[in-house]
N, C-alpha and C. Protein backbone atom coordinates (compact mmCIF):
# COMPACT_ATOMS: atom_id res chain seq x y z
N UNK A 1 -1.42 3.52 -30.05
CA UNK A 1 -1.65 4.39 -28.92
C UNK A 1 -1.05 3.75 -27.67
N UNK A 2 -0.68 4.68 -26.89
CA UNK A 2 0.42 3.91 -25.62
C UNK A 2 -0.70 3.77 -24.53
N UNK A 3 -1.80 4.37 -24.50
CA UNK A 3 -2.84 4.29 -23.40
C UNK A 3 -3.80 3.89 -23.72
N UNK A 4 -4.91 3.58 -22.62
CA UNK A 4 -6.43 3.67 -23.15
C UNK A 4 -6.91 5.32 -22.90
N UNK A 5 -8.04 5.22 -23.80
CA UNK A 5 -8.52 6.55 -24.10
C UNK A 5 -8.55 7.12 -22.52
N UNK A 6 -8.71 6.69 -21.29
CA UNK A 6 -8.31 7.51 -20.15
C UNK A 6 -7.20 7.63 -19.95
N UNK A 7 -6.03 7.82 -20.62
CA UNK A 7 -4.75 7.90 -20.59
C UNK A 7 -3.85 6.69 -19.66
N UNK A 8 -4.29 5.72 -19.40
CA UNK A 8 -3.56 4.35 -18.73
C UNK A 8 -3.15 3.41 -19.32
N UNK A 9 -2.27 3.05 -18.62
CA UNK A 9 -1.41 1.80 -19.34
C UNK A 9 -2.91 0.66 -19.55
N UNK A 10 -2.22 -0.20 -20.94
CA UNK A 10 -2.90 -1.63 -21.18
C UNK A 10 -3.39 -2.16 -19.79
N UNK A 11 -5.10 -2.24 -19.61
CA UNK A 11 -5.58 -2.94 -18.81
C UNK A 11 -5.42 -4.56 -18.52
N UNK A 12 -5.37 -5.42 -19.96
CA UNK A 12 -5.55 -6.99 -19.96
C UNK A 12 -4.15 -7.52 -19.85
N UNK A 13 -4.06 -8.79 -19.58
CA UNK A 13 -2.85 -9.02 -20.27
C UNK A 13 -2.75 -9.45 -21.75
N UNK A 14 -3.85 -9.54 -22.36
CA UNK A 14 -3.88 -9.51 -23.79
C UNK A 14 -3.50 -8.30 -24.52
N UNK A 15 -4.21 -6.91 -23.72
CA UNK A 15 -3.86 -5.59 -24.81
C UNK A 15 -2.29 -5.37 -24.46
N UNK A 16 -1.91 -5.72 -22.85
CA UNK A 16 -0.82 -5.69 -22.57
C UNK A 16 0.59 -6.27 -23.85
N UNK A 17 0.04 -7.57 -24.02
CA UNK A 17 1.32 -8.28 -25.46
C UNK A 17 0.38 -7.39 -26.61
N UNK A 18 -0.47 -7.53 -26.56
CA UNK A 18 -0.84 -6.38 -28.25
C UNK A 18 -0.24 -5.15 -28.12
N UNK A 19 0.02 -4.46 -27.30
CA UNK A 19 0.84 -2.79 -27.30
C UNK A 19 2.35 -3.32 -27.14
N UNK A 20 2.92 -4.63 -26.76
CA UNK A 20 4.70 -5.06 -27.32
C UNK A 20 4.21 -5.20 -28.80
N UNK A 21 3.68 -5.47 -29.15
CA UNK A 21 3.52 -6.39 -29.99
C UNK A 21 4.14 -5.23 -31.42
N UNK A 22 2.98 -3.99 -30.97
CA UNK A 22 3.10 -2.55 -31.47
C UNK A 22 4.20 -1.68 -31.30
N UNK A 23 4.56 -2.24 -30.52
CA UNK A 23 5.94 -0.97 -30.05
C UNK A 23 7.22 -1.85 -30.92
N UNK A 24 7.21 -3.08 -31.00
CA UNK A 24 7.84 -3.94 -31.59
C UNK A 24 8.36 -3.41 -32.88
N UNK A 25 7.21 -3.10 -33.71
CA UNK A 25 7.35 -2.27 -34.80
C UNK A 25 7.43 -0.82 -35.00
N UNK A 26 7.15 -0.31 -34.10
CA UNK A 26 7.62 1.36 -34.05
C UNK A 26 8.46 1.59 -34.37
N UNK A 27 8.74 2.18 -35.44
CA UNK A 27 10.35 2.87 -35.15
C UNK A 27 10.79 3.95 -34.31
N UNK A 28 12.27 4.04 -34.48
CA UNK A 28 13.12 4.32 -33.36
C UNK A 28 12.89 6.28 -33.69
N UNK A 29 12.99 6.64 -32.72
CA UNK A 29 12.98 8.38 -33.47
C UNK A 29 14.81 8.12 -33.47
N UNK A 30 14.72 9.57 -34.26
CA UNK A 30 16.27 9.56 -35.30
C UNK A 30 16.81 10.69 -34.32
N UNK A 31 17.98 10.78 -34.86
CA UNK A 31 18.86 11.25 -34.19
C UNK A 31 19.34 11.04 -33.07
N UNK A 32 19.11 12.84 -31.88
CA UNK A 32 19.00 12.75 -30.72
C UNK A 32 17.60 12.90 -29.74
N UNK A 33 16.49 12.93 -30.97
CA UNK A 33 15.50 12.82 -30.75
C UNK A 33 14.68 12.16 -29.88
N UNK A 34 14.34 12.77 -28.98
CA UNK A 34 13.51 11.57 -28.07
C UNK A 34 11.72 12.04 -27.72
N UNK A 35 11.07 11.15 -27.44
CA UNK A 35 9.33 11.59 -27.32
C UNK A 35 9.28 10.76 -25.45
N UNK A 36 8.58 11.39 -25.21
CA UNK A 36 7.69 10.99 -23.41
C UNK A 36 6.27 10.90 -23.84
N UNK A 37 5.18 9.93 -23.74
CA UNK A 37 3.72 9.92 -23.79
C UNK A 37 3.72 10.05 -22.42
N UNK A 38 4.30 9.77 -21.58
CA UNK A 38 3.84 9.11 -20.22
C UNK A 38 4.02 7.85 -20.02
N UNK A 39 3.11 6.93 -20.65
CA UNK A 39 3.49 5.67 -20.60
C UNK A 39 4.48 5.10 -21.63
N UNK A 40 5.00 5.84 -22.64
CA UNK A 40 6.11 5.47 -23.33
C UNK A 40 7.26 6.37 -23.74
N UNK A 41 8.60 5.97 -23.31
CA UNK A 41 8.86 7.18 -23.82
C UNK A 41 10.29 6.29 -24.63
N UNK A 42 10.38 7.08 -26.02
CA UNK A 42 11.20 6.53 -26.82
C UNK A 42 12.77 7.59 -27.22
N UNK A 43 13.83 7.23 -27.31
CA UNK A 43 14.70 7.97 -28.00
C UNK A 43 15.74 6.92 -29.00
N UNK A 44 16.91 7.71 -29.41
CA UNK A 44 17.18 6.48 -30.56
C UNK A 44 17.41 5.28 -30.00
N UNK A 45 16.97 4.45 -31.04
CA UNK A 45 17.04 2.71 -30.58
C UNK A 45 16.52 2.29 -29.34
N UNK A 46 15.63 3.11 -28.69
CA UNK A 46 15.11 2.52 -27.60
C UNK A 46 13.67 3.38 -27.33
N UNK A 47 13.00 1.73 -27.06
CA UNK A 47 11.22 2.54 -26.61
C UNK A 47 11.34 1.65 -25.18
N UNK A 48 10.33 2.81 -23.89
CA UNK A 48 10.37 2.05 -22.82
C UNK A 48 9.02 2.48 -22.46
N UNK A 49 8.28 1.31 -22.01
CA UNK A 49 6.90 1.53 -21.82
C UNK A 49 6.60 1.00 -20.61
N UNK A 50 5.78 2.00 -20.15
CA UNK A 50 5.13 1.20 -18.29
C UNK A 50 3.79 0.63 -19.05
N UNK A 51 3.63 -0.98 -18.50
CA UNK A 51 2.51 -1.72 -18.96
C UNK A 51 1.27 -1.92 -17.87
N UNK A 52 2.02 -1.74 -16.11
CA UNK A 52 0.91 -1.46 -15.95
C UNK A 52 1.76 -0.79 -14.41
N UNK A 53 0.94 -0.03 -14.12
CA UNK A 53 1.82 0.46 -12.21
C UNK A 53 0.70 0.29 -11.02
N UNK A 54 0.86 0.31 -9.70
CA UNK A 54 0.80 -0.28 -8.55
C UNK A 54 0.09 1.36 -8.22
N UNK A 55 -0.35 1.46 -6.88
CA UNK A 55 -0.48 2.74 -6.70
C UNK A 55 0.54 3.33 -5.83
N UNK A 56 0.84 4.66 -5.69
CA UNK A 56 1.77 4.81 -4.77
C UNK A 56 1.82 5.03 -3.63
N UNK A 57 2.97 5.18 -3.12
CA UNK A 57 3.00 5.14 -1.53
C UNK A 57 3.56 5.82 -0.52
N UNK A 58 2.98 7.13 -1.07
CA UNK A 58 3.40 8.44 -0.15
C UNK A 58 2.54 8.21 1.37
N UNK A 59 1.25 8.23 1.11
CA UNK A 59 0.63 8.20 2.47
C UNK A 59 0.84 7.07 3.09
N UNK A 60 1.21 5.50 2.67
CA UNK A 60 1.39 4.40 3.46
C UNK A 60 2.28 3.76 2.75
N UNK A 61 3.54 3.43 3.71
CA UNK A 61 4.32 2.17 2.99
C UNK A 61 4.30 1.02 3.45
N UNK A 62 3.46 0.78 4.39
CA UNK A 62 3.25 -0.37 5.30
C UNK A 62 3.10 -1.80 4.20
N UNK A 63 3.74 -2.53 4.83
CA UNK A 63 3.82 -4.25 4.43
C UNK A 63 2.44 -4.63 3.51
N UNK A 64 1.44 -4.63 4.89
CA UNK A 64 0.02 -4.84 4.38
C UNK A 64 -0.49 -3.77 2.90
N UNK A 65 0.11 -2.71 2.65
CA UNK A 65 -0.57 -2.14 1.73
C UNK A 65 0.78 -2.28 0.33
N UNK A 66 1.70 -2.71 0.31
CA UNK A 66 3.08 -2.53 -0.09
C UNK A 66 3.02 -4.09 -1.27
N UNK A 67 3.16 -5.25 -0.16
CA UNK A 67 2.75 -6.03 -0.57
C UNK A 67 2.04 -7.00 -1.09
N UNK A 68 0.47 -6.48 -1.19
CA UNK A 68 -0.12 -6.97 -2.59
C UNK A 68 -0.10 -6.30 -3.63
N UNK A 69 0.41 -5.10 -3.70
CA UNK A 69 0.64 -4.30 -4.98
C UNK A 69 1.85 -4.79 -5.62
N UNK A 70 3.03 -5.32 -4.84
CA UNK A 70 3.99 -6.24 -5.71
C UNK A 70 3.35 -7.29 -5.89
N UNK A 71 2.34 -7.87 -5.75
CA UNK A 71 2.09 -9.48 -6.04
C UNK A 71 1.51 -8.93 -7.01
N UNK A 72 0.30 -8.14 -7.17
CA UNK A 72 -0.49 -7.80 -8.43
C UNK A 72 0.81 -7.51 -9.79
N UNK A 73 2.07 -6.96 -9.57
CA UNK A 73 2.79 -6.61 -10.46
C UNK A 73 3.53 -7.87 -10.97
N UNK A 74 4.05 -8.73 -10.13
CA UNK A 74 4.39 -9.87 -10.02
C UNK A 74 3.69 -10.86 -11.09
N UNK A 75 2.25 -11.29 -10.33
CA UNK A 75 1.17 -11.98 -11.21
C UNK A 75 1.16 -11.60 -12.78
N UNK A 76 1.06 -10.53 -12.97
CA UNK A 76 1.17 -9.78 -14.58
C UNK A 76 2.36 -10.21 -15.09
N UNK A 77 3.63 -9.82 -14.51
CA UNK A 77 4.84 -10.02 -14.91
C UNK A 77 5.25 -11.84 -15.21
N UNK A 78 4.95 -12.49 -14.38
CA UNK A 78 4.56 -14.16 -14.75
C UNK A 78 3.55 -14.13 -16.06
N UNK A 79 2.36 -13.64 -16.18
CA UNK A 79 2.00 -14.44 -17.30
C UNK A 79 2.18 -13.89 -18.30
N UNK A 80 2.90 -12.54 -18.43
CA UNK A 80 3.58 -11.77 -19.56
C UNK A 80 4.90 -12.75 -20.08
N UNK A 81 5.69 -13.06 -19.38
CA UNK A 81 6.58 -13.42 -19.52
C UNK A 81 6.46 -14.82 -19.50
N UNK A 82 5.34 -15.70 -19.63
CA UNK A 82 5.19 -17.31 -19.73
C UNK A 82 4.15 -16.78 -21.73
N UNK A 83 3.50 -15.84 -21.83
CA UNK A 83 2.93 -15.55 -22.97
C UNK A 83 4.10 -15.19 -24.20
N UNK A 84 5.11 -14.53 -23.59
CA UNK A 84 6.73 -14.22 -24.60
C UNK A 84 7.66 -15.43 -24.47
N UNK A 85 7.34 -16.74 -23.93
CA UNK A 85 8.25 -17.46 -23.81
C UNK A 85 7.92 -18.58 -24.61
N UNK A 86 6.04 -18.61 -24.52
CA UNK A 86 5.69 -19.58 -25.46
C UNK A 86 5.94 -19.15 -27.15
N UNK A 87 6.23 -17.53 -27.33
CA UNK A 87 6.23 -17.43 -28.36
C UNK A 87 7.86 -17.47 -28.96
N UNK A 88 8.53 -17.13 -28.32
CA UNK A 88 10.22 -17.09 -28.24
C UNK A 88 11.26 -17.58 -27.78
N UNK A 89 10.74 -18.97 -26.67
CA UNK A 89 11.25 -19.49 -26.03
C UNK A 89 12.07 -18.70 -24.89
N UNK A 90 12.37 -19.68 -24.21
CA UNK A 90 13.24 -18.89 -22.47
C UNK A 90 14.20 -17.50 -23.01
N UNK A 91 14.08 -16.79 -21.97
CA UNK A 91 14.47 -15.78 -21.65
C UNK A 91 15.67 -15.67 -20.91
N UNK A 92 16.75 -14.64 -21.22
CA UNK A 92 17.63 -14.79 -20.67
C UNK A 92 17.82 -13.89 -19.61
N UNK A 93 18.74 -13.83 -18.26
CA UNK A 93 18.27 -12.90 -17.56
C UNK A 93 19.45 -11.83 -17.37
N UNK A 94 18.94 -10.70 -17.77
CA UNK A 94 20.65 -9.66 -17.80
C UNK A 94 20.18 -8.62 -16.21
N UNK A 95 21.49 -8.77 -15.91
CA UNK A 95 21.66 -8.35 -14.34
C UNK A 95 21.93 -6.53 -14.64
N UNK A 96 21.04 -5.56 -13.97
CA UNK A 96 21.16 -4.45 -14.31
C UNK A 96 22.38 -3.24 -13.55
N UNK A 97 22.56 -4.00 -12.65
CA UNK A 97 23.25 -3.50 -11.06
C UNK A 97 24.50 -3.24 -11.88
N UNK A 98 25.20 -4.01 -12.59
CA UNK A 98 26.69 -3.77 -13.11
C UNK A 98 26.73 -1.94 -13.41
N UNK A 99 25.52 -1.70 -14.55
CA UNK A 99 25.33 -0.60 -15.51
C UNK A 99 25.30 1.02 -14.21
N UNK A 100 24.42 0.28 -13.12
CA UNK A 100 24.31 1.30 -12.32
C UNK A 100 25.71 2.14 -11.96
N UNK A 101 26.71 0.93 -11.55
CA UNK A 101 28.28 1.24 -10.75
C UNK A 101 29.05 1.18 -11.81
N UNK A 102 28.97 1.61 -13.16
CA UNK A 102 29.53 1.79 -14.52
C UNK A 102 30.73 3.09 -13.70
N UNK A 103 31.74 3.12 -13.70
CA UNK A 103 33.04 3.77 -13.68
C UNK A 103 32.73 5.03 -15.13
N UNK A 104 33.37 6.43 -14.58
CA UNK A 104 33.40 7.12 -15.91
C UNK A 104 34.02 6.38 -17.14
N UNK A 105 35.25 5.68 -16.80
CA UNK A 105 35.82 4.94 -18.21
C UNK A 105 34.77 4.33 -18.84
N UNK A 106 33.99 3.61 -18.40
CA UNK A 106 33.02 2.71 -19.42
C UNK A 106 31.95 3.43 -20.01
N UNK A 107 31.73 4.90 -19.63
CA UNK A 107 30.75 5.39 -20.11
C UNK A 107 29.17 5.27 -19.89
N UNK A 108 28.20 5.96 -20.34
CA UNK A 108 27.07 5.91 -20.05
C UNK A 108 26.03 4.97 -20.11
N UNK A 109 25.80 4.01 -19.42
CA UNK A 109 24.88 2.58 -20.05
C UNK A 109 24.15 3.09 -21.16
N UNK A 110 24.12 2.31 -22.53
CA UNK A 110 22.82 2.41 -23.62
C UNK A 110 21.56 2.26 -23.32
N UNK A 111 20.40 3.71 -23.82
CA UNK A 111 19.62 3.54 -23.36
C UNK A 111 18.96 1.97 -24.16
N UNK A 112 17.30 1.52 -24.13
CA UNK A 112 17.06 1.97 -22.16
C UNK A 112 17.58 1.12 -21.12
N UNK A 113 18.85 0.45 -21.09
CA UNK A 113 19.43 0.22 -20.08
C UNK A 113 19.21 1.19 -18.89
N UNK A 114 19.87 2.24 -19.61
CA UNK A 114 20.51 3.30 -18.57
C UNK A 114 19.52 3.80 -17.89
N UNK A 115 18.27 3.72 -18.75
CA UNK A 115 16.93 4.27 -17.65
C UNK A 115 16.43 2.87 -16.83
N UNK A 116 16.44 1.99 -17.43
CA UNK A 116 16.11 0.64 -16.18
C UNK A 116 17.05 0.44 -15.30
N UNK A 117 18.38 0.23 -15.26
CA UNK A 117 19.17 -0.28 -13.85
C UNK A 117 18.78 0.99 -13.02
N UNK A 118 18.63 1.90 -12.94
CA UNK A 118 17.71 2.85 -12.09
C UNK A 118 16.56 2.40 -11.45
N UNK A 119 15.77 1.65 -12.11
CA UNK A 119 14.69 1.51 -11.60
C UNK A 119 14.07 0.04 -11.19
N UNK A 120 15.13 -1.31 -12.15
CA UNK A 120 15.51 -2.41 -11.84
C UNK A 120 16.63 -3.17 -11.49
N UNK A 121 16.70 -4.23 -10.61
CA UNK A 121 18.21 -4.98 -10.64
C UNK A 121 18.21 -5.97 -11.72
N UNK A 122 17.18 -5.79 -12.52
CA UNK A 122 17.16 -7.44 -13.32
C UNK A 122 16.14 -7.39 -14.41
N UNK A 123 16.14 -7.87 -15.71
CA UNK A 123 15.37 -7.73 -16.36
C UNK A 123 15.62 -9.65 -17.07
N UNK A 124 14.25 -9.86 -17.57
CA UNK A 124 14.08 -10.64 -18.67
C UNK A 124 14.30 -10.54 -20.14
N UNK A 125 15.00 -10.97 -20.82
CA UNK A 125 15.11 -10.60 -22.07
C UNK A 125 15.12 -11.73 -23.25
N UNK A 126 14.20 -11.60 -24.53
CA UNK A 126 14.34 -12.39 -25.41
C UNK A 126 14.28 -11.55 -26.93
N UNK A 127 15.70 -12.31 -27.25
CA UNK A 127 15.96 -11.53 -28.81
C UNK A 127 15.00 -11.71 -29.51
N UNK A 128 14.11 -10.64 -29.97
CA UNK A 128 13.06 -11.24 -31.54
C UNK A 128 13.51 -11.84 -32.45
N UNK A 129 13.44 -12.64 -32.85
CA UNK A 129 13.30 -13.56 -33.85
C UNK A 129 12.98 -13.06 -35.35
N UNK A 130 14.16 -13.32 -36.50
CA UNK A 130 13.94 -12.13 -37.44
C UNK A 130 14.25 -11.07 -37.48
N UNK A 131 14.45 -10.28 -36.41
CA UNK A 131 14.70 -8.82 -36.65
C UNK A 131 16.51 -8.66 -35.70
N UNK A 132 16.33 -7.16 -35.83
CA UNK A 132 17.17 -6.41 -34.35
C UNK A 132 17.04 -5.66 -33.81
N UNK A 133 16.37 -6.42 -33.04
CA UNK A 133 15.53 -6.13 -31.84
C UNK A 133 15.56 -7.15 -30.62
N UNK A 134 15.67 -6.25 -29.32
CA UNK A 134 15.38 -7.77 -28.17
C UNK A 134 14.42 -6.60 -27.41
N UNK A 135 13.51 -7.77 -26.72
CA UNK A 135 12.64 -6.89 -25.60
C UNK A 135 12.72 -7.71 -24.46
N UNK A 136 13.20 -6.53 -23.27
CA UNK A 136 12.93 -6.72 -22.31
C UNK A 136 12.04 -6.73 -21.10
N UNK A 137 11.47 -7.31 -19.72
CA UNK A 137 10.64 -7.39 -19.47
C UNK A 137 10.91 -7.37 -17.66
N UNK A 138 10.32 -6.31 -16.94
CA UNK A 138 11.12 -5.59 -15.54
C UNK A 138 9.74 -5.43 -14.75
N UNK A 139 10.94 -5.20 -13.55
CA UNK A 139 9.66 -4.81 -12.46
C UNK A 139 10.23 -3.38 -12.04
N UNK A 140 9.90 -2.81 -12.19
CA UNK A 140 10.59 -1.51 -10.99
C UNK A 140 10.23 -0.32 -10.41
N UNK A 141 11.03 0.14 -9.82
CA UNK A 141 10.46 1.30 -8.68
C UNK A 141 11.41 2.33 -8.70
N UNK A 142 10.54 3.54 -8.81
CA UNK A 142 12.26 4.73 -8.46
C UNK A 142 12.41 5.16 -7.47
N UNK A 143 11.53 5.01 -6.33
CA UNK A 143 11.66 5.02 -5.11
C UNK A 143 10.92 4.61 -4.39
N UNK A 144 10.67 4.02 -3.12
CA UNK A 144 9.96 3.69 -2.53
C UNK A 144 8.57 4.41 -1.98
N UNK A 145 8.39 5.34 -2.51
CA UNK A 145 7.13 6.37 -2.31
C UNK A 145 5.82 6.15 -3.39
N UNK A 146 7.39 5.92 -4.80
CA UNK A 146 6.40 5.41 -6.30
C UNK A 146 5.76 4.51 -6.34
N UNK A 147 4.92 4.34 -7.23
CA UNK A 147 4.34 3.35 -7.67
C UNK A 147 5.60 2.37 -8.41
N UNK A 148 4.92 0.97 -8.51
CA UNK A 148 5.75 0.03 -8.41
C UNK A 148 5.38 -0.30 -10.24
N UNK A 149 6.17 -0.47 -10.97
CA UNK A 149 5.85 -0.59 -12.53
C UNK A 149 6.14 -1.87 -13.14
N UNK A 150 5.53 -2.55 -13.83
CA UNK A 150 5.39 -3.42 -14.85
C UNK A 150 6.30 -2.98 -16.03
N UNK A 151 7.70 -2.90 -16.54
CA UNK A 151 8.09 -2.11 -17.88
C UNK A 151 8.25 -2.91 -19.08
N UNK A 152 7.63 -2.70 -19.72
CA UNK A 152 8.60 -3.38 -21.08
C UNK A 152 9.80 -2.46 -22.04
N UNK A 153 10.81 -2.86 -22.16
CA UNK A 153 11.47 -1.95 -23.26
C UNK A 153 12.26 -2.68 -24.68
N UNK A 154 12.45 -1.77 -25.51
CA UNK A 154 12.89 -2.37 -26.77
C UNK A 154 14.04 -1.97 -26.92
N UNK A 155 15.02 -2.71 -27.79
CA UNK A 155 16.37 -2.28 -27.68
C UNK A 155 16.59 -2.80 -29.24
N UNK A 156 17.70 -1.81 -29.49
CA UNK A 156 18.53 -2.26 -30.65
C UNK A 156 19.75 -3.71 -30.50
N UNK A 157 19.83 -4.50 -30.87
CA UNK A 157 20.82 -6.17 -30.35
C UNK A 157 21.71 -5.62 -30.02
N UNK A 158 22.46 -4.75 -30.85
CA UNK A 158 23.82 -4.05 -29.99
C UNK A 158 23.94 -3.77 -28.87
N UNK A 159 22.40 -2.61 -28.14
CA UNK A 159 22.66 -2.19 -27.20
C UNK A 159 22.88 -3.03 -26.28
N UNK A 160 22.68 -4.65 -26.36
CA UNK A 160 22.03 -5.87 -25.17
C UNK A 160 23.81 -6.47 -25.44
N UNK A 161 23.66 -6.03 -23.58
CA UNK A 161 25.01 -6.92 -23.22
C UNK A 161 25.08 -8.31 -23.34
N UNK A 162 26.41 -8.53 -23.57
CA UNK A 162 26.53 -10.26 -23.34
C UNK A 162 26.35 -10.58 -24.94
């Protein structure tokens, strides 16, 4: 299940790595098939899940209310990513900004690239071990009004540049 029974992302940072842990093994829908839960939405070779979001910031974008909601995302995102490092070792860091200013010749970034450099400049990434599969690990925003997101996503090795 991508939520808790009130429909929200993983509260802990424990259920938080138990729902990678799960999506890890999901398979990919086929074809051109794609699914949206809300908090996950998958199409081929790629699942992208919000693990946890900030509140948003239509009525105030002020500093004081702005910035502890990135530290709260921040804080999560550190011990998510010190919990995937003890298990997989360091992470490598793929720069998303290139994919954004992709020229028609190069074509459409692979998802979920193509849905994160939208919403990140930068992600964490460590190949699973055993499989093909790498998961990545983001902070991002689609606009400054949104809520600020925690993402994890899964990728097929191909899709992962470099």
């Amino acid at each position: 299940m991508d939520t808790d029974s009130t429909g929200n992302p993983p509260a802990t940072t424990a259920d938080r790595l138990a729902r990678i842990d799960d999506v890890l093994t999901l398979p990919f829908p086929e074809g051109e098939e794609s699914e949206d839960s809300g908090a996950r939405s998958s199409g081929p070779g790629h699942h992208l899940l919000i693990l946890r979001a900030s509140q948003d910031f239509w009525d105030d974008r002020s500093p004081e209310v702005v910035e502890p909601a990135e530290q709260e995302i921040e804080v999560e995102f550190s011990a998510l990513a010190t919990a995937l490092s003890e298990r997989w070792g360091e992470p490598e860091t793929v720069d998303l900004w290139p994919f954004l200013e992709r020229d028609d010749d190069a074509g459409a970034a692979p998802e979920p690239i193509g849905q994160l450099c939208n919403l990140a400049g930068s992600m964490q990434v460590w190949r699973v071990p055993g499989g093909t599969r790498w998961l990545g690990l983001a902070v991002g925003q689609a606009d400054p009004e949104f809520p600020i997101w925690l993402l994890a996503a899964v990728g097929e090795s191909a899709t992962l540049p470099g």
